[in-house]
Protein backbone atom coordinates (compact mmCIF):
# COMPACT_ATOMS: atom_id res chain seq x y z
CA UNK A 1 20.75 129.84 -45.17
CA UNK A 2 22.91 130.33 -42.23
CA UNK A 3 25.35 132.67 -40.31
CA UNK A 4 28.18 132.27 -43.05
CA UNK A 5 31.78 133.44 -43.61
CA UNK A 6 32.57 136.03 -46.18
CA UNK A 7 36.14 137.37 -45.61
CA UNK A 8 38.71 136.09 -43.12
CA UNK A 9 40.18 138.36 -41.20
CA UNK A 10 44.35 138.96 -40.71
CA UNK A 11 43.46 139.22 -36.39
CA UNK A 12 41.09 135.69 -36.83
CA UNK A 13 38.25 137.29 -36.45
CA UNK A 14 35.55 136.32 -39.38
CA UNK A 15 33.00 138.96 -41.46
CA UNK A 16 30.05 136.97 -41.53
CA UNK A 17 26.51 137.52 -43.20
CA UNK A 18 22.63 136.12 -41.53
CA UNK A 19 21.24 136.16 -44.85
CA UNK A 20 17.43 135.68 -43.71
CA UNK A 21 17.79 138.63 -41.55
CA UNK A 22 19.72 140.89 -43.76
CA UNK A 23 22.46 141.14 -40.67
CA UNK A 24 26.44 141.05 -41.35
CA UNK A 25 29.28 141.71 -39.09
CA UNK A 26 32.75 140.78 -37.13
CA UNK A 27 32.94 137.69 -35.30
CA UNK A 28 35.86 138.11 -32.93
CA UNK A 29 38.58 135.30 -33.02
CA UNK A 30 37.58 134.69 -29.41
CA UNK A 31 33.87 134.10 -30.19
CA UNK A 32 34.40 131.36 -33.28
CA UNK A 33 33.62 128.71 -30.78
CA UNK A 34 33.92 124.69 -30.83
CA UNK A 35 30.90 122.83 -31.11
CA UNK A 36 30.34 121.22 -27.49
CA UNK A 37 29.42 117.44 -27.03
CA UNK A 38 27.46 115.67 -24.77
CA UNK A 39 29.48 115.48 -22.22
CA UNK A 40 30.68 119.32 -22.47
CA UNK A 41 33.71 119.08 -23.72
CA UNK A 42 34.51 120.99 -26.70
CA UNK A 43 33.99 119.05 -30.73
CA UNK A 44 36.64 119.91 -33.06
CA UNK A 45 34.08 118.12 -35.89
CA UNK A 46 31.81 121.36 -35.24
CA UNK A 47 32.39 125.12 -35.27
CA UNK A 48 29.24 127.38 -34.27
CA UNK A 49 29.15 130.86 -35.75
CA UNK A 50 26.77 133.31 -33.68
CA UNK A 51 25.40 136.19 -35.83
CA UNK A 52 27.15 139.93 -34.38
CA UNK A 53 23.98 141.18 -34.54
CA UNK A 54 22.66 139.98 -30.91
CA UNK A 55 19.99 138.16 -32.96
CA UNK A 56 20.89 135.15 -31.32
CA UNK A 57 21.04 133.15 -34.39
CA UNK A 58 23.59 130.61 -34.36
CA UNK A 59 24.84 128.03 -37.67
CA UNK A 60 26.66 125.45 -36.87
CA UNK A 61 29.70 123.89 -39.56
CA UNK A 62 30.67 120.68 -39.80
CA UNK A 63 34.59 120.24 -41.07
CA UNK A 64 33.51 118.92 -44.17
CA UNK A 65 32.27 122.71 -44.40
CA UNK A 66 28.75 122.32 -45.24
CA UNK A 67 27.71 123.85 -48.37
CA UNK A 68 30.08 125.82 -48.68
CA UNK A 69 33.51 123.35 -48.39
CA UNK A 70 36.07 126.02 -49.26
CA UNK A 71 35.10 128.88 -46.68
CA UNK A 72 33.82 125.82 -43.90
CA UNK A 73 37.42 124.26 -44.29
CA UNK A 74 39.63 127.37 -44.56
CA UNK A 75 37.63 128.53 -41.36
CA UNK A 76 38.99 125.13 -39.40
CA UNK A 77 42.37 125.46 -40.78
CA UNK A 78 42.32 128.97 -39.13
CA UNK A 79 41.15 128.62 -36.10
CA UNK A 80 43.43 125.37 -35.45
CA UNK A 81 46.35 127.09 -37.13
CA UNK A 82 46.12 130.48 -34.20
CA UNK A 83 44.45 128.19 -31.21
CA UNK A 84 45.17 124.52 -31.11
CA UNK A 85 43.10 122.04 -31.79
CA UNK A 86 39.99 120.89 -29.46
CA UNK A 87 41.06 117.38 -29.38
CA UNK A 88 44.74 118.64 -28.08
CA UNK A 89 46.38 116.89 -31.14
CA UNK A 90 48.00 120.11 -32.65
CA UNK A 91 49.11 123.43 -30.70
CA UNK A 92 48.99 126.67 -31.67
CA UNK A 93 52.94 126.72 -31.45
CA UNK A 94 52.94 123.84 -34.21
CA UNK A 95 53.57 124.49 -37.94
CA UNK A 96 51.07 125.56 -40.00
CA UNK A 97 50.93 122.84 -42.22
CA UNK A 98 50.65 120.35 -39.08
CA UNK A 99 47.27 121.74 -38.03
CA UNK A 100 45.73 122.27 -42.22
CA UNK A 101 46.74 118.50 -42.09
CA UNK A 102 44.85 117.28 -39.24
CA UNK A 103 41.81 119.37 -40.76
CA UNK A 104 42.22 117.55 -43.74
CA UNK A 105 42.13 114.20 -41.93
CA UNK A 106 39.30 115.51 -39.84
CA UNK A 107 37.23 116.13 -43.44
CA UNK A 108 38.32 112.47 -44.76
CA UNK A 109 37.24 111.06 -41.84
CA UNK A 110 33.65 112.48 -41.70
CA UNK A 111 32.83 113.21 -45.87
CA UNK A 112 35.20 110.93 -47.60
CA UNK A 113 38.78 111.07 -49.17
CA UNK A 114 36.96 113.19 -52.34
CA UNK A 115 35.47 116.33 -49.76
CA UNK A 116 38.63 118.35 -49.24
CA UNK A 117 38.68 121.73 -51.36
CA UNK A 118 41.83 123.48 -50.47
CA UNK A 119 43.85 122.10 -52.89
C-alpha cells in the first residue's frame, strides 16, 4: 500500500492514510510536493505524498493516479487548479477548467486516451 488520499480538503490540504503503519493525518497544501527530476527541477508527471506522522514514509503518484485513478487524478487537478502547474503551462490565476485539462492531457500522454476517470 502507500501514503494515500482519503478526503480532499476545502484549504488543499489532503487527509491521507499509511495503511502498513496504521498512521492517518493532514497533509498541508504546502507539503503536497512535485516529484523532482534529475536535474532538480520540479515533475508535474509525479506528486509525492509524505505520511503526517514523521514516519518518513513517502508514496509517490504518477498522473495516471496509480491504483487508485480517481483520487490520483482529482489530487493533480487540485493542486494545479490552487498552484500552477510545474511545467509553467497553467497559473493558478487561470480557469479551472484550463488546468483539469492539462491534467487530462498529462494522463493521455503517460496511460493512454482510455486512463482518465473524472468523467
Amino acid at each position: 500500500m502507500s501514503v494515500h488520499p482519503v478526503t480532499f480538503n476545502a484549504d488543499g490540504s489532503i487527509d491521507v492514510v499509511y495503511d502498513e503503519m496504521g498512521h492517518s493525518g493532514t497533509i498541508p497544501a504546502a507539503e503536497v510536493a512535485w516529484g523532482t527530476k534529475m536535474d532538480g527541477s520540479h515533475d508535474h508527471n509525479f506528486i509525492i505524498l509524505t505520511c503526517p506522522d514523521g514516519c518518513g514514509a513517502t508514496s509517490t503518484w504518477p498522473v495516471g493516479g496509480g491504483a487508485d485513478a480517481t483520487m490520483g487524478q482529482q489530487m493533480f487537478v487540485n493542486k494545479v487548479t490552487s498552484e500552477g502547474c510545474a511545467c509553467g503551462q497553467i497559473q493558478p490565476t487561470d480557469a479551472d477548467t484550463l488546468g483539469e485539462s492539462h491534467i487530462r492531457l498529462q494522463v493521455n500522454r503517460m496511460d493512454g486516451p482510455g486512463r482518465w476517470a473524472l468523467g
